[in-house]
C-alpha atoms as a PDB file:
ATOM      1  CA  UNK A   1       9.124  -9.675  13.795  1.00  0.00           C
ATOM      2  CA  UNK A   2       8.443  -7.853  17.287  1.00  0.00           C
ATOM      3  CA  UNK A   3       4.676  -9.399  17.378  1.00  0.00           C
ATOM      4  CA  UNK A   4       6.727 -13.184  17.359  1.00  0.00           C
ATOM      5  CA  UNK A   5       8.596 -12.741  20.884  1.00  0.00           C
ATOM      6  CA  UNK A   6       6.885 -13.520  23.909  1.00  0.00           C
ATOM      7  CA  UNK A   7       5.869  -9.869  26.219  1.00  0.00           C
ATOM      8  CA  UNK A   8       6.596  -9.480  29.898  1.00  0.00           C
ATOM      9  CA  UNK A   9       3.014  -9.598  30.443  1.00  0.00           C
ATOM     10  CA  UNK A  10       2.099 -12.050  29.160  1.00  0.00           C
ATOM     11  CA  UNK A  11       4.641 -14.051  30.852  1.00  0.00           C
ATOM     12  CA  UNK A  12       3.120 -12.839  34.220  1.00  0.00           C
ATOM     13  CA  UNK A  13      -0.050 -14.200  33.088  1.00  0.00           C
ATOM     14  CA  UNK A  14       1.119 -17.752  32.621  1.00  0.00           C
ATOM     15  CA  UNK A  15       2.694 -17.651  35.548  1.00  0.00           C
ATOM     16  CA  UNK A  16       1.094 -16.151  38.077  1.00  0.00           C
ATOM     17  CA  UNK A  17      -1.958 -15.335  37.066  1.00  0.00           C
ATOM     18  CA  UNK A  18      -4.291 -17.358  39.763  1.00  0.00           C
ATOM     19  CA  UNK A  19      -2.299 -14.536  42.415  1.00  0.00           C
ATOM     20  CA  UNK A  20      -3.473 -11.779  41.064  1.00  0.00           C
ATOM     21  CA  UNK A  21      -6.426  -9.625  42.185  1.00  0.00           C
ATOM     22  CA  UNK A  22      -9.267  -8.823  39.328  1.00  0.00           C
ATOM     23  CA  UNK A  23      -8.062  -5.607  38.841  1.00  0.00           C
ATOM     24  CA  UNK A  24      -4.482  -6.251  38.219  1.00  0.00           C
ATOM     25  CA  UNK A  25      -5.790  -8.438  35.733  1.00  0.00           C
ATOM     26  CA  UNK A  26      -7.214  -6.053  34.204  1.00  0.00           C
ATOM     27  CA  UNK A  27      -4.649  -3.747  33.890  1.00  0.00           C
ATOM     28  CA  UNK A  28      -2.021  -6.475  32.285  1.00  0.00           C
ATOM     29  CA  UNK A  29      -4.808  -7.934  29.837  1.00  0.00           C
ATOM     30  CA  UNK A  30      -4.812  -3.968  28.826  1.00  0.00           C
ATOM     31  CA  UNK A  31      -0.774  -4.096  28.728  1.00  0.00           C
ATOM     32  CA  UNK A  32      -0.628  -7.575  26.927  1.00  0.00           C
ATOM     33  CA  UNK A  33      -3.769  -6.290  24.154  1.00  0.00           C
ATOM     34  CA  UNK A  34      -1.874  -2.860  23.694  1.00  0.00           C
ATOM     35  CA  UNK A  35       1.455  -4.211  22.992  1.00  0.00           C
ATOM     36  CA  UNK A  36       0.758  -6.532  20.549  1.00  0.00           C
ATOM     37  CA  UNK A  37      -1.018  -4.096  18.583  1.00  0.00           C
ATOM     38  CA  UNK A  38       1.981  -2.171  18.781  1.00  0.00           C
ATOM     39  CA  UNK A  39       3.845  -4.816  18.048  1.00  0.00           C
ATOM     40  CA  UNK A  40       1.773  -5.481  14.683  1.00  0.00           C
ATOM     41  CA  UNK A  41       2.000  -1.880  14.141  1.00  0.00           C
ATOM     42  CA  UNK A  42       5.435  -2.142  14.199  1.00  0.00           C
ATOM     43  CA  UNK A  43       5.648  -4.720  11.880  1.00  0.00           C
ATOM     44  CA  UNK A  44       3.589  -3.522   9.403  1.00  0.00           C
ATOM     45  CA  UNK A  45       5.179   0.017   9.402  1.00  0.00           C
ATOM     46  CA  UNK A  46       8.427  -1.685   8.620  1.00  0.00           C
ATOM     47  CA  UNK A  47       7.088  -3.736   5.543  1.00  0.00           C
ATOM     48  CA  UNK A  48       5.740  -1.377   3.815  1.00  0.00           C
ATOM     49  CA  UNK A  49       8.722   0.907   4.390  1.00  0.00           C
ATOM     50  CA  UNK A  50      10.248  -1.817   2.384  1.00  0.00           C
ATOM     51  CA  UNK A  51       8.396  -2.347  -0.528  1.00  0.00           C
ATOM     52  CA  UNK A  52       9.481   1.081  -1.473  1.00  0.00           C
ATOM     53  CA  UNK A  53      12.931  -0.412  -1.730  1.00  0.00           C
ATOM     54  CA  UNK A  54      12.646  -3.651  -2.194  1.00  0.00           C
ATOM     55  CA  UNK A  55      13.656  -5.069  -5.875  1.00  0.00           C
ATOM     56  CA  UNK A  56      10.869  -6.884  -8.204  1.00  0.00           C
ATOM     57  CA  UNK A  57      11.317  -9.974  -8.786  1.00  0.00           C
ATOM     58  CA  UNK A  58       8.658 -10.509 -11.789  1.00  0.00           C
ATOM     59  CA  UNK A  59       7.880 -13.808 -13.023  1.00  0.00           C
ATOM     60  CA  UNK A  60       4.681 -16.098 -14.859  1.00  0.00           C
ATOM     61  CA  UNK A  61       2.414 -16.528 -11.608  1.00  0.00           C
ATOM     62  CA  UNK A  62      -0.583 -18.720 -11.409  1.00  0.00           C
ATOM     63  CA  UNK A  63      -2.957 -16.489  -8.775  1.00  0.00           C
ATOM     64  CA  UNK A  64      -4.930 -19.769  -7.798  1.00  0.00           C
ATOM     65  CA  UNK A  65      -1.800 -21.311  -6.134  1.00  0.00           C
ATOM     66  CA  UNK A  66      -1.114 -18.268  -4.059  1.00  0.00           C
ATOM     67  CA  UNK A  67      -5.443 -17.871  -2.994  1.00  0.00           C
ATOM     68  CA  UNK A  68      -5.274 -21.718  -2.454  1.00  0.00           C
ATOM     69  CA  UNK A  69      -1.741 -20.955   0.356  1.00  0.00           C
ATOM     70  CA  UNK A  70      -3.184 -17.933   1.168  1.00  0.00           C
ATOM     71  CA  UNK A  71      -6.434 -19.708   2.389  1.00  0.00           C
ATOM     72  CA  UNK A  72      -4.601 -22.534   4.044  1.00  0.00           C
ATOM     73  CA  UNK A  73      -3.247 -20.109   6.196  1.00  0.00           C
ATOM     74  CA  UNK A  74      -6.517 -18.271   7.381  1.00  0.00           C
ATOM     75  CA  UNK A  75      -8.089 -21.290   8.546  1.00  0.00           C
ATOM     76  CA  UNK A  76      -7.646 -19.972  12.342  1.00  0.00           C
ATOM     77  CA  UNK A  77     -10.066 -17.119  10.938  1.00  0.00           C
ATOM     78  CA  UNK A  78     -12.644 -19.056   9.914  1.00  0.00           C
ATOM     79  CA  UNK A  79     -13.435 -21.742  12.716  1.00  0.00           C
ATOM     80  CA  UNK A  80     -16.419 -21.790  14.130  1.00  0.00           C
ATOM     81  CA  UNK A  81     -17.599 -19.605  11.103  1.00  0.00           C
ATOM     82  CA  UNK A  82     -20.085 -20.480   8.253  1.00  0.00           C
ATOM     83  CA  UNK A  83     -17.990 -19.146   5.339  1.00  0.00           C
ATOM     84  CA  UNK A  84     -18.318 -19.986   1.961  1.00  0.00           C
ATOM     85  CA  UNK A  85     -15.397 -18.925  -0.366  1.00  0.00           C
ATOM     86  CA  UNK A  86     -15.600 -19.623  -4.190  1.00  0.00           C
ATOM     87  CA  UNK A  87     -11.971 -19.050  -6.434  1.00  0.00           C
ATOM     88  CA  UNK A  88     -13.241 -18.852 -10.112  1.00  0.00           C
ATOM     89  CA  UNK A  89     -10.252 -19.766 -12.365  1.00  0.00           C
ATOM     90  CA  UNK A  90      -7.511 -16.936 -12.732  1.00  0.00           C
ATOM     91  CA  UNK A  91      -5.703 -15.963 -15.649  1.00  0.00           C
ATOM     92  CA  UNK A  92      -1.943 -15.977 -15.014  1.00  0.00           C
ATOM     93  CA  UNK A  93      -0.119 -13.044 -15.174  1.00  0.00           C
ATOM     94  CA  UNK A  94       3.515 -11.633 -14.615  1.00  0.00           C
ATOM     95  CA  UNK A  95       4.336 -10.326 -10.812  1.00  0.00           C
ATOM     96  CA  UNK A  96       6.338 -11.113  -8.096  1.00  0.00           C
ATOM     97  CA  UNK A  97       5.382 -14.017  -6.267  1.00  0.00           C
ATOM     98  CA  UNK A  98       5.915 -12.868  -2.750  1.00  0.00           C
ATOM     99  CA  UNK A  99       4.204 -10.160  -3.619  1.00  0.00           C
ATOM    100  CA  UNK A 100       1.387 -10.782  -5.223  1.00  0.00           C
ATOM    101  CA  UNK A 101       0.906 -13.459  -2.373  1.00  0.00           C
ATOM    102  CA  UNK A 102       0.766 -10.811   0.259  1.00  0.00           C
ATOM    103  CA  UNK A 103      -2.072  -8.577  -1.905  1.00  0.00           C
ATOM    104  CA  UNK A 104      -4.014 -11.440  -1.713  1.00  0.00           C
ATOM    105  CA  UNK A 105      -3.243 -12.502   2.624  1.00  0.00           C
ATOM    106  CA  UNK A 106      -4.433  -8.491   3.613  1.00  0.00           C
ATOM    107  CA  UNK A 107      -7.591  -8.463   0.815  1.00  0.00           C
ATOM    108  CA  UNK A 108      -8.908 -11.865   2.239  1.00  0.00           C
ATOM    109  CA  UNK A 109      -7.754 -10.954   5.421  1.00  0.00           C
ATOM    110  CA  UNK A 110      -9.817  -8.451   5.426  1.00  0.00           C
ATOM    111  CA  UNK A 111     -12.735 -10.197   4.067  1.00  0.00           C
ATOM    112  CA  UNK A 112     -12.785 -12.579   6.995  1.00  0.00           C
ATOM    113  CA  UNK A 113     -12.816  -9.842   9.493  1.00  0.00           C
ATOM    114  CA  UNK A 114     -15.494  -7.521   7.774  1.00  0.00           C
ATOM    115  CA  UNK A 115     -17.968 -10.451   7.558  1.00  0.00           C
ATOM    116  CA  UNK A 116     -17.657 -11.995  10.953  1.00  0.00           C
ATOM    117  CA  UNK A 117     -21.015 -10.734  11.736  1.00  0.00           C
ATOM    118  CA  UNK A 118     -22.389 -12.631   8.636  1.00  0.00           C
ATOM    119  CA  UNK A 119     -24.320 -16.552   8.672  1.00  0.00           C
ATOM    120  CA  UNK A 120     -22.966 -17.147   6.194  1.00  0.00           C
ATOM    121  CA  UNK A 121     -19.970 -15.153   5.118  1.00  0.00           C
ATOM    122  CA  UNK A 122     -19.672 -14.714   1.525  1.00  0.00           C
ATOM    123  CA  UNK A 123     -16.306 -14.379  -0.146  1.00  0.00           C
ATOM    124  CA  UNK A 124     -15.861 -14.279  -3.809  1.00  0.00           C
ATOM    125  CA  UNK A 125     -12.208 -13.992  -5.459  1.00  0.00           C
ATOM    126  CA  UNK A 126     -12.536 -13.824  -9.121  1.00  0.00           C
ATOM    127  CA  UNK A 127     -11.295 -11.571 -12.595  1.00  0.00           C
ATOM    128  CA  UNK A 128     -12.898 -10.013 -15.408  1.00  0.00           C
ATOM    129  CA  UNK A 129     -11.393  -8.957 -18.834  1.00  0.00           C
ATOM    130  CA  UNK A 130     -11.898  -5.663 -20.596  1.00  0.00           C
ATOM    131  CA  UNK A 131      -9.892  -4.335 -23.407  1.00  0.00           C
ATOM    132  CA  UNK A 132      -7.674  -7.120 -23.358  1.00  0.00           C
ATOM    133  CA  UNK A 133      -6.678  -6.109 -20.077  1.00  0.00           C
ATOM    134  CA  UNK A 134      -7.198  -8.505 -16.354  1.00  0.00           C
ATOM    135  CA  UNK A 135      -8.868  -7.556 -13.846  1.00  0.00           C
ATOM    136  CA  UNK A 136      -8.763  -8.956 -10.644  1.00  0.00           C
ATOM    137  CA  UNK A 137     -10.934  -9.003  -7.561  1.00  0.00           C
ATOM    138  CA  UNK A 138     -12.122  -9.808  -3.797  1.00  0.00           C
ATOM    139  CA  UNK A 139     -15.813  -9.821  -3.139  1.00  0.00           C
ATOM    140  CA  UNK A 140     -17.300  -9.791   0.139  1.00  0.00           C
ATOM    141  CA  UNK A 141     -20.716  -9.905   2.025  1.00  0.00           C
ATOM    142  CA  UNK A 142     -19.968  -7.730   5.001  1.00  0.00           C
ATOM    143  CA  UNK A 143     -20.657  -4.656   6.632  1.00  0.00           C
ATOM    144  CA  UNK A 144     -19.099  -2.702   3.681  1.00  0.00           C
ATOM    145  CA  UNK A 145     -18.435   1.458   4.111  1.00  0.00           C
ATOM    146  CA  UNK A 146     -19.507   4.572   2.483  1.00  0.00           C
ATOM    147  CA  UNK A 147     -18.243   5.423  -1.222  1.00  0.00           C
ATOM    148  CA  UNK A 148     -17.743   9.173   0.417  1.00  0.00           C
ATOM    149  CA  UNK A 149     -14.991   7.819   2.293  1.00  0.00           C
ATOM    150  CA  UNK A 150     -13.284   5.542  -0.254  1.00  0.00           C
ATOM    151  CA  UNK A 151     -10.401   7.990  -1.124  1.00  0.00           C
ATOM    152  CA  UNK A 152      -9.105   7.314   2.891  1.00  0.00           C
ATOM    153  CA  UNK A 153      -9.070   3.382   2.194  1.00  0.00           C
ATOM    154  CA  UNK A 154      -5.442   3.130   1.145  1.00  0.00           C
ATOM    155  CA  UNK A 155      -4.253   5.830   2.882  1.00  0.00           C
ATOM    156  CA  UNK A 156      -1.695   5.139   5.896  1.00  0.00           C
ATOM    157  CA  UNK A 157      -3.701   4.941   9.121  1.00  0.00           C
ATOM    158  CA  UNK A 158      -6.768   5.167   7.631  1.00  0.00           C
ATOM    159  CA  UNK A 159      -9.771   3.302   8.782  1.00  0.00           C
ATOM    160  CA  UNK A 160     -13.673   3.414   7.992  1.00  0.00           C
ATOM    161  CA  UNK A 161     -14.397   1.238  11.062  1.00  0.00           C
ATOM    162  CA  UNK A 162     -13.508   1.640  14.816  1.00  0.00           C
ATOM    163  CA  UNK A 163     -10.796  -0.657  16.010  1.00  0.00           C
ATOM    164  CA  UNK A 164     -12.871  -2.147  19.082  1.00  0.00           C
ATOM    165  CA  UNK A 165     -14.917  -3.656  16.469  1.00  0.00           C
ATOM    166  CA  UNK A 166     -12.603  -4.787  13.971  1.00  0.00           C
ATOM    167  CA  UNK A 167      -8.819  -4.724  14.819  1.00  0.00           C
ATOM    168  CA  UNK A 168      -6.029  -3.635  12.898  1.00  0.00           C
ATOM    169  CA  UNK A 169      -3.254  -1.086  12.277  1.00  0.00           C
ATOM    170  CA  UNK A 170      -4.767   0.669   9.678  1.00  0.00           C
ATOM    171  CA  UNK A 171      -1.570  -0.258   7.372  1.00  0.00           C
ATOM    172  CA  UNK A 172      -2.735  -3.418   5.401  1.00  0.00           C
ATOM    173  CA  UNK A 173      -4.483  -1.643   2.329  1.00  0.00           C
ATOM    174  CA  UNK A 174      -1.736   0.922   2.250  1.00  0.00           C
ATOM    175  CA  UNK A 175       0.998  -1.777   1.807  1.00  0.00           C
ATOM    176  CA  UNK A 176      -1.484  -3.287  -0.921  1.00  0.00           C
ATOM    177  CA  UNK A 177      -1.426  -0.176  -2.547  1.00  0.00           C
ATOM    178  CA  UNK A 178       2.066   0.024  -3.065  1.00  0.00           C
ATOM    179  CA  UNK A 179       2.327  -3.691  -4.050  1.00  0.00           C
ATOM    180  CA  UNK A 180       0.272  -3.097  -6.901  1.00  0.00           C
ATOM    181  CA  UNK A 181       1.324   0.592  -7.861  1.00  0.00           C
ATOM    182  CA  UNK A 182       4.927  -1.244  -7.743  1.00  0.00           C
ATOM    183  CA  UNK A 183       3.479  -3.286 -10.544  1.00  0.00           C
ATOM    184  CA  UNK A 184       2.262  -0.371 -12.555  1.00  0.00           C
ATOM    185  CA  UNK A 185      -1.422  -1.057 -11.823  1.00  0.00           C
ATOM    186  CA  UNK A 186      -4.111   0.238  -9.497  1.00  0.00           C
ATOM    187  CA  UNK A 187      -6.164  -0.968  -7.058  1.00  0.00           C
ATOM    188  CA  UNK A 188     -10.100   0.188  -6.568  1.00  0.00           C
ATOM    189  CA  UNK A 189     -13.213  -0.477  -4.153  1.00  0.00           C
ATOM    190  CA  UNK A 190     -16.709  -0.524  -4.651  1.00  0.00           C
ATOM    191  CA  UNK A 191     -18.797  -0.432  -1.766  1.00  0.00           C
ATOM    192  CA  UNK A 192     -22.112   0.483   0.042  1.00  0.00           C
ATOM    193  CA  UNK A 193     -23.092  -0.143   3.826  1.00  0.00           C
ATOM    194  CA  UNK A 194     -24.182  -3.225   4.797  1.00  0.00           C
ATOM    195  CA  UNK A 195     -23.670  -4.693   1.796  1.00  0.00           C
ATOM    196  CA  UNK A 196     -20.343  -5.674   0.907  1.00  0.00           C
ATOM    197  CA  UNK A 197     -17.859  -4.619  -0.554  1.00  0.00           C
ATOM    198  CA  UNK A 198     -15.546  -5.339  -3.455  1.00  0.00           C
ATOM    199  CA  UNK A 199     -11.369  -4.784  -4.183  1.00  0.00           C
ATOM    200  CA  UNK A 200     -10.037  -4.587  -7.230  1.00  0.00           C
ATOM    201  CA  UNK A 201      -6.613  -4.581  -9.257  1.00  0.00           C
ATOM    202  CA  UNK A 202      -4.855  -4.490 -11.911  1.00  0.00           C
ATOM    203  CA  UNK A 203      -1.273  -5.396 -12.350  1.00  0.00           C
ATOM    204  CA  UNK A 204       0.550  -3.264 -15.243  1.00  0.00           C
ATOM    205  CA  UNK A 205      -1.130  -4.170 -18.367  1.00  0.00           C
ATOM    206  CA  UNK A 206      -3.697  -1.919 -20.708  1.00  0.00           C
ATOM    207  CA  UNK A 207      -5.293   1.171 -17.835  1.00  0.00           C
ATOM    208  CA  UNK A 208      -8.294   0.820 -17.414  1.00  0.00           C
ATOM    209  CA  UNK A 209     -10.860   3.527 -16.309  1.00  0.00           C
ATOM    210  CA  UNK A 210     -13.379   1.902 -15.031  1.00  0.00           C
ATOM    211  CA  UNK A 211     -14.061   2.370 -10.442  1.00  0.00           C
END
């Protein structure tokens, strides 16, 4: 991916960075910051471009093996944090693996970055059944957003908050969207300022009217 290869800037950085004045600093820090989000913009353009094409591969799935990898792989996120995460027990279900996987990596992703201001970030990942159908979900304790603005969420470039205080490309919920319309579920929020906020989804069974 174009985020994985090394920029020209930041090569000048490591190598010469003690010769350079302040302000030229300055300006390559802004080079270095700017193309890596361009670089992650990239990226994330290109998978979700994919999963419109990309085939299905559905199978059983146990969801607490891919929150338990999913996790692992966050730590970075949470050090020096106070975060408390509980995983109830989830029902199994039938998706694609790689999939369902990367649902989970952009909700809690997300969850991480939206409660950074919180001692202690609280982040819930549980289900609920109605009708015979699953629901699944991502709670959160953070700074939450307006219910006026929810029909934006999983829209391409959309964003609620302003990127100098939470980065990102604005891409992540859209490609979760599509993960889980791919499926032949749906995918909700429930939400209020300051106070959270909470994803869910189903994944192709019974609708469900309910967010």
């Amino acid at each position: 991916m174009a985020s994985e290869h090394p920029l020209l800037s930041e090569i000048l950085l490591q190598e010469y960075e003690p010769e350079f004045s302040p302000e030229t600093l300055r300006y390559l820090h802004l080079v270095r910051d700017n193309s890596e989000r361009m670089g992650q913009l990239i990226d994330d353009l290109l998978t979700f471009s994919r999963l419109g094409r990309q085939a299905l591969t559905k199978q059983p799935v146990n969801p607490d093996n891919l929150v338990t990898e999913v996790l692992f792989g966050l730590k970075e996120a949470q050090d020096g944090r106070k975060v408390d995460v509980a995983v109830e027990p989830l029902p199994p279900c039938e998706a694609d693996p790689s999939l369902l996987k990367q649902v989970y990596a952009n909700l809690l992703s997300n969850a991480l970055k939206y409660t950074r201001k919180r001692d202690p970030a609280i982040i819930e990942v549980g289900s609920q059944g109605t009708n015979g159908q699953t629901t699944y979900f991502v709670r959160d304790n953070g700074v939450g957003f307006d219910m006026r603005y929810a029909g934006k969420l999983f829209g391409v470039f959309q964003r609620l908050h302003a990127t100098k205080d939470y980065e990102g490309t604005g891409v992540g919920l859209a490609i979760v969207r599509r993960v889980i319309e791919r499926h032949g579920g749906r995918i909700w929020a429930e939400a209020a300022p300051d106070q959270g906020a909470t994803f869910y989804f189903t994944l192709g069974e019974k609708s469900h009217d309910g967010g």
